[in-house]
N, C-alpha and C. Protein backbone atom coordinates (compact mmCIF):
# COMPACT_ATOMS: atom_id res chain seq x y z
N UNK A 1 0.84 -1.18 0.00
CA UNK A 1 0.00 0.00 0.00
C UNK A 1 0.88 1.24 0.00
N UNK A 2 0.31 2.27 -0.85
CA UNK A 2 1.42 3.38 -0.94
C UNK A 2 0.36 4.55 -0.49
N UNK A 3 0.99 6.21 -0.86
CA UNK A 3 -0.29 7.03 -0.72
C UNK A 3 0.06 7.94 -1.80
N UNK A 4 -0.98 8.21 -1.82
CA UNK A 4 -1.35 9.59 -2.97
C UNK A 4 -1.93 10.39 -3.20
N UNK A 5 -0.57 11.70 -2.88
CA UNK A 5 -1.45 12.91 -2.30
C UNK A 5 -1.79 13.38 -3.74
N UNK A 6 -2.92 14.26 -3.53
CA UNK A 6 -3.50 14.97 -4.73
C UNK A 6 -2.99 15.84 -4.31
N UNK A 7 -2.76 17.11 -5.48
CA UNK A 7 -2.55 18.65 -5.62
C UNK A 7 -3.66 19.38 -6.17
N UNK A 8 -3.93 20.79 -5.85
CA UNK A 8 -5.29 21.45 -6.83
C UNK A 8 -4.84 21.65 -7.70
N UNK A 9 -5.05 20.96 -9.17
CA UNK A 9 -4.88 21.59 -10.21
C UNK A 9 -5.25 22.70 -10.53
N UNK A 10 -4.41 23.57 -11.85
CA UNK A 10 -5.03 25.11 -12.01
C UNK A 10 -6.47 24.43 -12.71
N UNK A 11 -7.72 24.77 -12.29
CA UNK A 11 -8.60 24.57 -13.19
C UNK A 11 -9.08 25.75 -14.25
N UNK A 12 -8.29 26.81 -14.29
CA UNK A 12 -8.40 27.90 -15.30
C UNK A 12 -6.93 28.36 -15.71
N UNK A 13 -7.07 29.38 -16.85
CA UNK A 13 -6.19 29.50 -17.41
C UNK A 13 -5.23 30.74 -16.67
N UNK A 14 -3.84 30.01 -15.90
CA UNK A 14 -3.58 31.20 -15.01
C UNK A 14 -4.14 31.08 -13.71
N UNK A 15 -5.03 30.48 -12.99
CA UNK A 15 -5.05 30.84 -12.13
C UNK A 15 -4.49 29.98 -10.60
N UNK A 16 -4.38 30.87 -9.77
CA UNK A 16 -3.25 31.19 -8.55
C UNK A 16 -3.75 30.48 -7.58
N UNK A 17 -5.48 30.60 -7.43
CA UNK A 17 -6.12 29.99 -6.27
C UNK A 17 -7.32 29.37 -6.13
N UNK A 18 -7.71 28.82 -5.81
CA UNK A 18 -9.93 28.28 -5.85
C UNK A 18 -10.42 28.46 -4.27
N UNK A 19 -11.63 28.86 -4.32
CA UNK A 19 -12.23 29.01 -3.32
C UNK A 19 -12.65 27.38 -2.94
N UNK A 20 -12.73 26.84 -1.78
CA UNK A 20 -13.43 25.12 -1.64
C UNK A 20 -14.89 25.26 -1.64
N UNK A 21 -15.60 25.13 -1.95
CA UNK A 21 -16.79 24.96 -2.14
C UNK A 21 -17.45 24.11 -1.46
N UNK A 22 -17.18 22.57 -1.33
CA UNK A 22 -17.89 21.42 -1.01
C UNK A 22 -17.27 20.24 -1.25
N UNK A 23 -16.52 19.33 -0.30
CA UNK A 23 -16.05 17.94 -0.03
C UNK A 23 -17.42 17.29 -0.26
N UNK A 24 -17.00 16.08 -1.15
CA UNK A 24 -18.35 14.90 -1.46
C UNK A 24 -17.88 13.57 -0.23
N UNK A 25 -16.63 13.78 0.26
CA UNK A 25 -16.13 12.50 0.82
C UNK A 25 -15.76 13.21 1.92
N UNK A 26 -14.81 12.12 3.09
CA UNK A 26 -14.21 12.30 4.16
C UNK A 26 -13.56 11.29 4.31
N UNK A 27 -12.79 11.20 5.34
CA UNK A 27 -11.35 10.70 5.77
C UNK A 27 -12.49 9.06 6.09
N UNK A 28 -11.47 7.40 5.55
CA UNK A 28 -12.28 6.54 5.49
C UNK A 28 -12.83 6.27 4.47
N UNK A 29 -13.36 6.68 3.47
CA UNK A 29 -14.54 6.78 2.19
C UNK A 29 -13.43 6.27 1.30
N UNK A 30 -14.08 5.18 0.56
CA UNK A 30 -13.37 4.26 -0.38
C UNK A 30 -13.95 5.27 -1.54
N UNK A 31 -12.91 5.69 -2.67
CA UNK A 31 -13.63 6.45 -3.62
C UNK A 31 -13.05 5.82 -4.99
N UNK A 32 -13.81 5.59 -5.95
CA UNK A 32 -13.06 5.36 -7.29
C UNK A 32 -12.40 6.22 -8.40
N UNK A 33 -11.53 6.18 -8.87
CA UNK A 33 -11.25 7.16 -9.80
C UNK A 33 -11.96 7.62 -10.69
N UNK A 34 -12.12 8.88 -10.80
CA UNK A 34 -12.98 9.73 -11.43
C UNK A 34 -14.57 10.40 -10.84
N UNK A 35 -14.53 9.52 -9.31
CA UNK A 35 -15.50 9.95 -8.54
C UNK A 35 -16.01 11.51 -7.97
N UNK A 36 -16.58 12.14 -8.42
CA UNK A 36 -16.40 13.73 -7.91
C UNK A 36 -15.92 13.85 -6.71
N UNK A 37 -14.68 14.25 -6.29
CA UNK A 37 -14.79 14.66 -4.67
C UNK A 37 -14.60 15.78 -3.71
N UNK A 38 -14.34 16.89 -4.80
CA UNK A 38 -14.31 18.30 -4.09
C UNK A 38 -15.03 19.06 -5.32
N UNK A 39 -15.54 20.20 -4.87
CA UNK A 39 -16.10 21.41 -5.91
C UNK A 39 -15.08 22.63 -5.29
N UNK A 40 -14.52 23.28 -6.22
CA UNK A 40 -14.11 24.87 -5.82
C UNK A 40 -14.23 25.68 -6.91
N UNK A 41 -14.39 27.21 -6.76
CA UNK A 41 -14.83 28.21 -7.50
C UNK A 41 -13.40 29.07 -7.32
N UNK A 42 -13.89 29.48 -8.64
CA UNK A 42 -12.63 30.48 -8.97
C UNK A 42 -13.05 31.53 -9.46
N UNK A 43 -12.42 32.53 -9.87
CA UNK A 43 -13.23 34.14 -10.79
C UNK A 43 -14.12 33.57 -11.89
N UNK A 44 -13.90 32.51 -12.05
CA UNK A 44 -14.41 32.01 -14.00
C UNK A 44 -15.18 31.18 -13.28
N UNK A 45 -15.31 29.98 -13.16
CA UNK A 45 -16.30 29.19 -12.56
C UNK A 45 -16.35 28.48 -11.33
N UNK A 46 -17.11 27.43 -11.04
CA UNK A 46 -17.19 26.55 -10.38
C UNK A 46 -16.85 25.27 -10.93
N UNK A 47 -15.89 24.46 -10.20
CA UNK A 47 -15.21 23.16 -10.94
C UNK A 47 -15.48 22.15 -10.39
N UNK A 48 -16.07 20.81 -10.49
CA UNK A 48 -16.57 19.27 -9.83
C UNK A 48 -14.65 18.79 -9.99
N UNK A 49 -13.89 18.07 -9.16
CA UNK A 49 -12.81 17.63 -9.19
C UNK A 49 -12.77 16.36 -8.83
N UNK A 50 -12.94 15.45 -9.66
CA UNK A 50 -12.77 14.34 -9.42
C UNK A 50 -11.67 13.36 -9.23
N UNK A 51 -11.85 12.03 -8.25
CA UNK A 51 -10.80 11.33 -7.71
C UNK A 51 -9.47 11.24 -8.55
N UNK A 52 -8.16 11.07 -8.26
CA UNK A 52 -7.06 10.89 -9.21
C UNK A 52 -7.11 9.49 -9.36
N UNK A 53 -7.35 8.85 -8.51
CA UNK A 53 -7.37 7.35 -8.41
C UNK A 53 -8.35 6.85 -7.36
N UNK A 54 -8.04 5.15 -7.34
CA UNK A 54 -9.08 4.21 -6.66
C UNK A 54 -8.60 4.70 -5.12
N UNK A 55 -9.22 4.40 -4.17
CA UNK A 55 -8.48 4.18 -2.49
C UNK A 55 -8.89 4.61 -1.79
N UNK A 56 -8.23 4.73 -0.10
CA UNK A 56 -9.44 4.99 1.28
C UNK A 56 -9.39 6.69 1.12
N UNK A 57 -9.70 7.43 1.65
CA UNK A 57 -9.48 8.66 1.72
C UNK A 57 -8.57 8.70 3.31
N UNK A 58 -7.15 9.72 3.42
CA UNK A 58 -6.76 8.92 4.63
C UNK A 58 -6.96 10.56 5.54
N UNK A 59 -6.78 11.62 4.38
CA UNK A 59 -7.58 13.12 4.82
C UNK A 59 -7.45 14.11 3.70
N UNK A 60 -7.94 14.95 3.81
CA UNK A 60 -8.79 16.21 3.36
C UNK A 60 -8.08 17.41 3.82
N UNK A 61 -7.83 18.31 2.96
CA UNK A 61 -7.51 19.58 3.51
C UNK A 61 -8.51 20.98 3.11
N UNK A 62 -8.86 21.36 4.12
CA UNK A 62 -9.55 22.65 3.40
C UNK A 62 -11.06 22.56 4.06
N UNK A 63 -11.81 23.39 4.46
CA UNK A 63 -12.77 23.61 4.58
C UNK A 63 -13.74 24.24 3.80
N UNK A 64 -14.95 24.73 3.45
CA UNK A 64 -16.08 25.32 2.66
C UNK A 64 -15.56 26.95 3.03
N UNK A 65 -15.01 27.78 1.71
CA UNK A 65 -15.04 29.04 2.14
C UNK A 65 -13.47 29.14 2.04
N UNK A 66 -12.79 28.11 2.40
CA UNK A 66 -11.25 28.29 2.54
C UNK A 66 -10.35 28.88 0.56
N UNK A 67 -9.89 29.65 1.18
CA UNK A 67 -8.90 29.62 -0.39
C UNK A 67 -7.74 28.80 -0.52
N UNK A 68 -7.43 28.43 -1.36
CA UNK A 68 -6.62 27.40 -1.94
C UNK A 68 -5.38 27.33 -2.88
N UNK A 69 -4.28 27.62 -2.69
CA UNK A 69 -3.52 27.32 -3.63
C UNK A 69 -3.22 26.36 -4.82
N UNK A 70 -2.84 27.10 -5.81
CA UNK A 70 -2.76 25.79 -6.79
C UNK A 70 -1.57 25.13 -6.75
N UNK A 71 -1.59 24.15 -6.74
CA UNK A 71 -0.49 23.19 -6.46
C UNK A 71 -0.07 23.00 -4.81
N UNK A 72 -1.32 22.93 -4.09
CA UNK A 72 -0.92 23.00 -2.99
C UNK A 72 -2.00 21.29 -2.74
N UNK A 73 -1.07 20.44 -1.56
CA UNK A 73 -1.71 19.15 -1.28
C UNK A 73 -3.21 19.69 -0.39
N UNK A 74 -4.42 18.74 -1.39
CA UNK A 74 -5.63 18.80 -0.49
C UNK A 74 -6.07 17.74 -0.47
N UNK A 75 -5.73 16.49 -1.16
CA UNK A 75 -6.44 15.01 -0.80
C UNK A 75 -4.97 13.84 -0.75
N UNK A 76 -5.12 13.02 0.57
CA UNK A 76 -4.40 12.02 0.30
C UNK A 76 -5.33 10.93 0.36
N UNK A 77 -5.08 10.13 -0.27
CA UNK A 77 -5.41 8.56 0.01
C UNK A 77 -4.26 6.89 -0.36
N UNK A 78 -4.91 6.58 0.50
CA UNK A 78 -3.76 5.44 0.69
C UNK A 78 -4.30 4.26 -0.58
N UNK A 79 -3.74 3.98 -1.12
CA UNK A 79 -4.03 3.04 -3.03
C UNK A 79 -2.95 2.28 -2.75
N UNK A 80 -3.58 1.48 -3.82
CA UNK A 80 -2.52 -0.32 -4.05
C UNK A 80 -1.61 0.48 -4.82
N UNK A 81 -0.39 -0.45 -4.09
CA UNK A 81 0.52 0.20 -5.16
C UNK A 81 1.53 0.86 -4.64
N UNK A 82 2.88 1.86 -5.16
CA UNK A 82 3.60 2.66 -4.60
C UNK A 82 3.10 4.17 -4.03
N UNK A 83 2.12 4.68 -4.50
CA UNK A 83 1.39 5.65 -4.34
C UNK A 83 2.75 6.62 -5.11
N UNK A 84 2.91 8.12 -4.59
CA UNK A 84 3.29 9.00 -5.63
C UNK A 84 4.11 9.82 -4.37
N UNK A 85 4.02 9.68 -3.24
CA UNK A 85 4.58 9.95 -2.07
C UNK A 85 5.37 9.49 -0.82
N UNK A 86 6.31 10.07 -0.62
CA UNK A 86 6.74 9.78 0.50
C UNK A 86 6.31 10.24 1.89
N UNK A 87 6.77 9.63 2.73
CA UNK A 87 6.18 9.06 4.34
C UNK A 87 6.09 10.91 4.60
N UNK A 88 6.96 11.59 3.88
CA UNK A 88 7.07 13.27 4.64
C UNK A 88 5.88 14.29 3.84
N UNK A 89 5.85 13.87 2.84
CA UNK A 89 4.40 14.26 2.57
C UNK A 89 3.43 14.03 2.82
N UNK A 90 3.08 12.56 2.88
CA UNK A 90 1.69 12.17 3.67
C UNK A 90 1.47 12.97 5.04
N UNK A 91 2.62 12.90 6.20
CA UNK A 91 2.59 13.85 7.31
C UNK A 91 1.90 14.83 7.30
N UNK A 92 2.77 15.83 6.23
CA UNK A 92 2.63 17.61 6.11
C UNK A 92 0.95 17.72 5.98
N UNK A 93 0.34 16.61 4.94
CA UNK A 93 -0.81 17.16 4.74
C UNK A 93 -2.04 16.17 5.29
N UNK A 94 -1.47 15.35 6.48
CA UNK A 94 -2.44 14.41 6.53
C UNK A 94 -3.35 14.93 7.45
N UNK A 95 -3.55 16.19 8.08
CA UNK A 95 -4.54 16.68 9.28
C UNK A 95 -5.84 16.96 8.72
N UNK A 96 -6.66 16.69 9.19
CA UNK A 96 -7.88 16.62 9.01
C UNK A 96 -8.39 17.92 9.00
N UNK A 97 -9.45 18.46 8.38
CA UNK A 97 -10.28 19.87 8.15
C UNK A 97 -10.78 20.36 9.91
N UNK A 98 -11.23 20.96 10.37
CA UNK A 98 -11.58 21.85 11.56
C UNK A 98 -12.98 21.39 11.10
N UNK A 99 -13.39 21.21 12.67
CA UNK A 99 -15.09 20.60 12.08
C UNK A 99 -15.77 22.24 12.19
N UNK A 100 -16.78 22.03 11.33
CA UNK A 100 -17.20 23.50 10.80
C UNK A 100 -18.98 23.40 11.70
N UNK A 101 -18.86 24.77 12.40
CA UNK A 101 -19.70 24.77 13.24
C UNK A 101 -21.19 24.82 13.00
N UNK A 102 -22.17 24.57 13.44
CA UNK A 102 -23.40 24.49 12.74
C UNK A 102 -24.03 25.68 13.06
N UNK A 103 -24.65 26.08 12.16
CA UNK A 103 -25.05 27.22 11.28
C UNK A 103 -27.10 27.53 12.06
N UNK A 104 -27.65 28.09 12.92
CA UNK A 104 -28.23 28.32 12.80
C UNK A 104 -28.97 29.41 11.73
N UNK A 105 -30.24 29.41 11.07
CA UNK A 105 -30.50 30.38 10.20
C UNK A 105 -32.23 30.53 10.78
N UNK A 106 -31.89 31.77 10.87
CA UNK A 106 -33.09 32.70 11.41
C UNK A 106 -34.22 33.32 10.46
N UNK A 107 -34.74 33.91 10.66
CA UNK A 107 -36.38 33.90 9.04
C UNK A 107 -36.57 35.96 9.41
N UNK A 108 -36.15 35.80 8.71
CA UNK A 108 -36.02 37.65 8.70
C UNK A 108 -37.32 38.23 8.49
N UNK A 109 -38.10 39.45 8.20
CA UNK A 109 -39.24 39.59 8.36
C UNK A 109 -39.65 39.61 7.30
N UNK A 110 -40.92 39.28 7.17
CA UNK A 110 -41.17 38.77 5.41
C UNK A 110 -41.31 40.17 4.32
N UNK A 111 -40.86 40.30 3.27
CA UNK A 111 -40.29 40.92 2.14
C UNK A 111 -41.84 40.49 1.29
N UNK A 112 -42.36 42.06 0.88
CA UNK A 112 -42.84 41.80 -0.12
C UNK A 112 -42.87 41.13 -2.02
N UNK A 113 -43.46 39.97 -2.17
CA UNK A 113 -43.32 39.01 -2.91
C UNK A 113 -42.15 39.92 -4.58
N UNK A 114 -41.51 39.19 -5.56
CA UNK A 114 -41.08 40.14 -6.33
C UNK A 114 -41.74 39.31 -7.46
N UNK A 115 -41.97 40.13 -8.73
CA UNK A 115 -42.88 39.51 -9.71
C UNK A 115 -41.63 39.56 -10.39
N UNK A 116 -41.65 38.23 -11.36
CA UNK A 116 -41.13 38.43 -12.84
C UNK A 116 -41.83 38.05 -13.67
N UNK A 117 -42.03 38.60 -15.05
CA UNK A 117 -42.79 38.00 -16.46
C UNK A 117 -44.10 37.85 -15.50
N UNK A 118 -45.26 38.50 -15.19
CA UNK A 118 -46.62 38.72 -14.17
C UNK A 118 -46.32 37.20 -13.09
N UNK A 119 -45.58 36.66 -12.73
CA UNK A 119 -45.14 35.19 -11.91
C UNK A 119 -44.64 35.93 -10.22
N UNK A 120 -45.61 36.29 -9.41
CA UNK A 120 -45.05 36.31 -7.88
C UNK A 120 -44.40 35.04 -7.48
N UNK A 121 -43.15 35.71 -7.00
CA UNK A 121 -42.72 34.78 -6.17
C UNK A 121 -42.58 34.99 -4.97
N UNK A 122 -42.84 34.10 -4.37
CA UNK A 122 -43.21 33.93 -2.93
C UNK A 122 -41.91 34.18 -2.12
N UNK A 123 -41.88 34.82 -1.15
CA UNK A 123 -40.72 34.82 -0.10
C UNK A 123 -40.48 34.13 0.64
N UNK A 124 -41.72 33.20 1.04
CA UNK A 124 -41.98 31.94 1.92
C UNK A 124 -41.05 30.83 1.88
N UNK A 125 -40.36 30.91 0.07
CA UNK A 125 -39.88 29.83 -0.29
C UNK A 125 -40.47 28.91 -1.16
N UNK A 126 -39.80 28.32 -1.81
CA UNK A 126 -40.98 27.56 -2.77
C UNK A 126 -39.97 27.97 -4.34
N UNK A 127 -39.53 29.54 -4.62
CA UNK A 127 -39.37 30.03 -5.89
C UNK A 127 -37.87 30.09 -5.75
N UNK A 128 -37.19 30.14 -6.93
CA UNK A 128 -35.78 31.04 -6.85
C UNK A 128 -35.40 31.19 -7.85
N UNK A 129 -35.00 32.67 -7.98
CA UNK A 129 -34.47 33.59 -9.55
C UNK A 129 -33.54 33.27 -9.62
N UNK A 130 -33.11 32.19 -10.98
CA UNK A 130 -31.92 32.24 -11.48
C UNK A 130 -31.30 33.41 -12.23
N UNK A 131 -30.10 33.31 -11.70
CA UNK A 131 -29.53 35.01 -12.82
C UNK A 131 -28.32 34.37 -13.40
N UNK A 132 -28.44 34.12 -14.65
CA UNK A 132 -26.89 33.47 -15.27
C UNK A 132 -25.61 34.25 -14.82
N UNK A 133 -25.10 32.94 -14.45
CA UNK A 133 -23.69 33.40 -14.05
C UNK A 133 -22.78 33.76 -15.06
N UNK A 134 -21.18 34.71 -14.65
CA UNK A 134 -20.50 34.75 -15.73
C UNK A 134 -20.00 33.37 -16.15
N UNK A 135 -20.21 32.97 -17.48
CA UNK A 135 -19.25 31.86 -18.35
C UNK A 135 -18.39 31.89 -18.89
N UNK A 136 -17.68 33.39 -18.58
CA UNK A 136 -16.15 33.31 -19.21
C UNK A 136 -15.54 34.61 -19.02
N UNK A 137 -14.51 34.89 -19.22
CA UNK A 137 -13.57 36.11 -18.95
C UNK A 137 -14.12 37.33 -19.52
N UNK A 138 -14.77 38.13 -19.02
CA UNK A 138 -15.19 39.45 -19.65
C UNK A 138 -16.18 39.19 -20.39
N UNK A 139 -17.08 38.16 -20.63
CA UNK A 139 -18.06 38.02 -21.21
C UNK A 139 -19.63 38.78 -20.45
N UNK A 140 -20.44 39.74 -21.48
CA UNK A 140 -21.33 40.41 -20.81
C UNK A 140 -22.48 39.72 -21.11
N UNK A 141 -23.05 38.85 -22.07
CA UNK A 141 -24.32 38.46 -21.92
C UNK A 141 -23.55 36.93 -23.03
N UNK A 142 -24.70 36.29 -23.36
CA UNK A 142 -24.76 34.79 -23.32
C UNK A 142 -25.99 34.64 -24.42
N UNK A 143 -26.30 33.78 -25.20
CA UNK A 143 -27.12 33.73 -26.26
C UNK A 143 -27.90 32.26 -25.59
N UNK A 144 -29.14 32.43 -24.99
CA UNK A 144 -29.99 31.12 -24.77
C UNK A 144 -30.12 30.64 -25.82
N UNK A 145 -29.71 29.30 -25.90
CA UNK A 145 -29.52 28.16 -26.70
C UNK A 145 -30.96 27.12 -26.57
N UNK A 146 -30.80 26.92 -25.19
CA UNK A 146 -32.16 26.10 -25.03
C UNK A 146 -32.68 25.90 -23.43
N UNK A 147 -34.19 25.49 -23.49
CA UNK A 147 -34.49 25.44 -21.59
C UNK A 147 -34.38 23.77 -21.98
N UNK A 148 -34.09 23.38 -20.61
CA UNK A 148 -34.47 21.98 -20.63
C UNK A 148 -35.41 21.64 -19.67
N UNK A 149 -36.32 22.66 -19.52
CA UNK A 149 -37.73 22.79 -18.30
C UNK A 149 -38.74 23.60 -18.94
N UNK A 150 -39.88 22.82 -18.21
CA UNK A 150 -41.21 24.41 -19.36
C UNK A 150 -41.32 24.64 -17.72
N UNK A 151 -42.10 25.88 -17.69
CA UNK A 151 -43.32 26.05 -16.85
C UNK A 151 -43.40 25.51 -15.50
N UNK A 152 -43.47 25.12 -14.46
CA UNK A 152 -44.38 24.19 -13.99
C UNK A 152 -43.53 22.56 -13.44
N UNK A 153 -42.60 22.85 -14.06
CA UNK A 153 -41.92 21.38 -14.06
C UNK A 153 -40.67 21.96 -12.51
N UNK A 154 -40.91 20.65 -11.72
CA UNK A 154 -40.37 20.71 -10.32
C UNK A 154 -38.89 20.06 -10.98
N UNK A 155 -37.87 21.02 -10.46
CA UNK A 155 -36.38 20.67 -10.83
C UNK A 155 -35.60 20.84 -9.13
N UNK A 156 -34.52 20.16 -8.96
CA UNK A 156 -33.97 20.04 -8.40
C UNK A 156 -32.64 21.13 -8.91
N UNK A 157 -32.18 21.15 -9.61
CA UNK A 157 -31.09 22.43 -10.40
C UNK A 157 -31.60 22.75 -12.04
N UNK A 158 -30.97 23.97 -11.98
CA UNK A 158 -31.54 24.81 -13.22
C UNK A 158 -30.60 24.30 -14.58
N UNK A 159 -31.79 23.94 -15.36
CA UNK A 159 -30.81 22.68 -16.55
C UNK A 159 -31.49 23.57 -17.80
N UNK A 160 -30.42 24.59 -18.03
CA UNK A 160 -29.76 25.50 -19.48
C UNK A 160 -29.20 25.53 -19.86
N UNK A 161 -29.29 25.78 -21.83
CA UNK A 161 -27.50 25.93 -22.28
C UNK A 161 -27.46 26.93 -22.94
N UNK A 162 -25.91 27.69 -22.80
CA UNK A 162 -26.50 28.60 -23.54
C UNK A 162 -24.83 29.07 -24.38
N UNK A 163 -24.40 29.82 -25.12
CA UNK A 163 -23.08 29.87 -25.76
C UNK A 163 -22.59 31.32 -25.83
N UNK A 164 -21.53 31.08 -26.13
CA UNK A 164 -20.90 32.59 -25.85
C UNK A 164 -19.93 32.71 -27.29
N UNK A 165 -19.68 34.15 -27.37
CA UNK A 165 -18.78 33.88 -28.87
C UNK A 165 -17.47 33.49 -28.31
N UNK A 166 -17.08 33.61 -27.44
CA UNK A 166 -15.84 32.64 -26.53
C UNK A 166 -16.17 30.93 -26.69
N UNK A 167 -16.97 30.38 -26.87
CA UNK A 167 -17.27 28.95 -27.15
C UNK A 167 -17.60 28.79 -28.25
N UNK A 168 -17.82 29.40 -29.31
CA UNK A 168 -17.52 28.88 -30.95
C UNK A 168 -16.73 28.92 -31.54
């Protein structure tokens, strides 16, 4: 058994750092290669980062909110094999994340409803305005391509495509 630490790759062009977003795993969790196991955001997007390889997870670096260097160790796991590290790297980065404290959230006083296209939406909860994010470096608007929802249809995430003259 060997180990193998991961590094954050640059996931953009140039860039220095990613915000962590969201661990899918924890220390223990058998994961397969190519398994999503961290999300982080950068000026340009949000990136799914999946496993480098098969193996246990042995720790995690980084918390939700934390910034990140690129090329800096944030996943080891222990894999068949020689792994890609020595005993002094596994050390440096084998400490576990700070458990992150739980979050009460309080209900502020209710906000009159906001309409779009004659459609109230409720403050209660229930609605939420998507506003396209930026999709690329200095890009100001985006050409809707297509919905993949009418009306009415209960979604779990907002499923659009849309292109930029940066993507043709």
């Amino acid at each position: 058994m060997g180990h193998y630490v991961f590094k954050l790759p640059d996931v953009g062009e140039g860039t220095a750092e990613a915000e962590l977003v969201a661990w899918h795993i924890k220390p223990g969790d058998l994961v397969e290669e190519d398994q999503p196991v961290v999300d982080v955001m950068t000026d340009k997007a949000t990136v799914e980062i999946p496993a480098p390889a098969t193996g246990k997870v042995v720790s995690v670096k980084g918390t939700p909110g934390e910034m990140l260097a690129v090329g800096s160790a944030i996943l080891v796991l222990e894999v068949d094999g020689p792994g890609n590290a020595g005993t002094e790297d596994v050390e440096l980065s084998a400490t576990p994340p700070p458990a992150i404290p739980e979050q009460k959230v309080t209900n502020a006083a209710p906000a009159a409803p906001a309409v779009i296209n004659d459609v109230s939406l409720s403050a209660a909860g229930g609605n939420y305005v998507f506003k396209l994010p930026d999709v690329g470096e200095g890009t100001a608007e985006a050409e809707l391509v297509a919905w993949h929802i009418k009306p009415g249809d209960g979604i779990s995430t907002v499923a659009l495509s849309v292109i930029t003259s940066q993507m043709c």
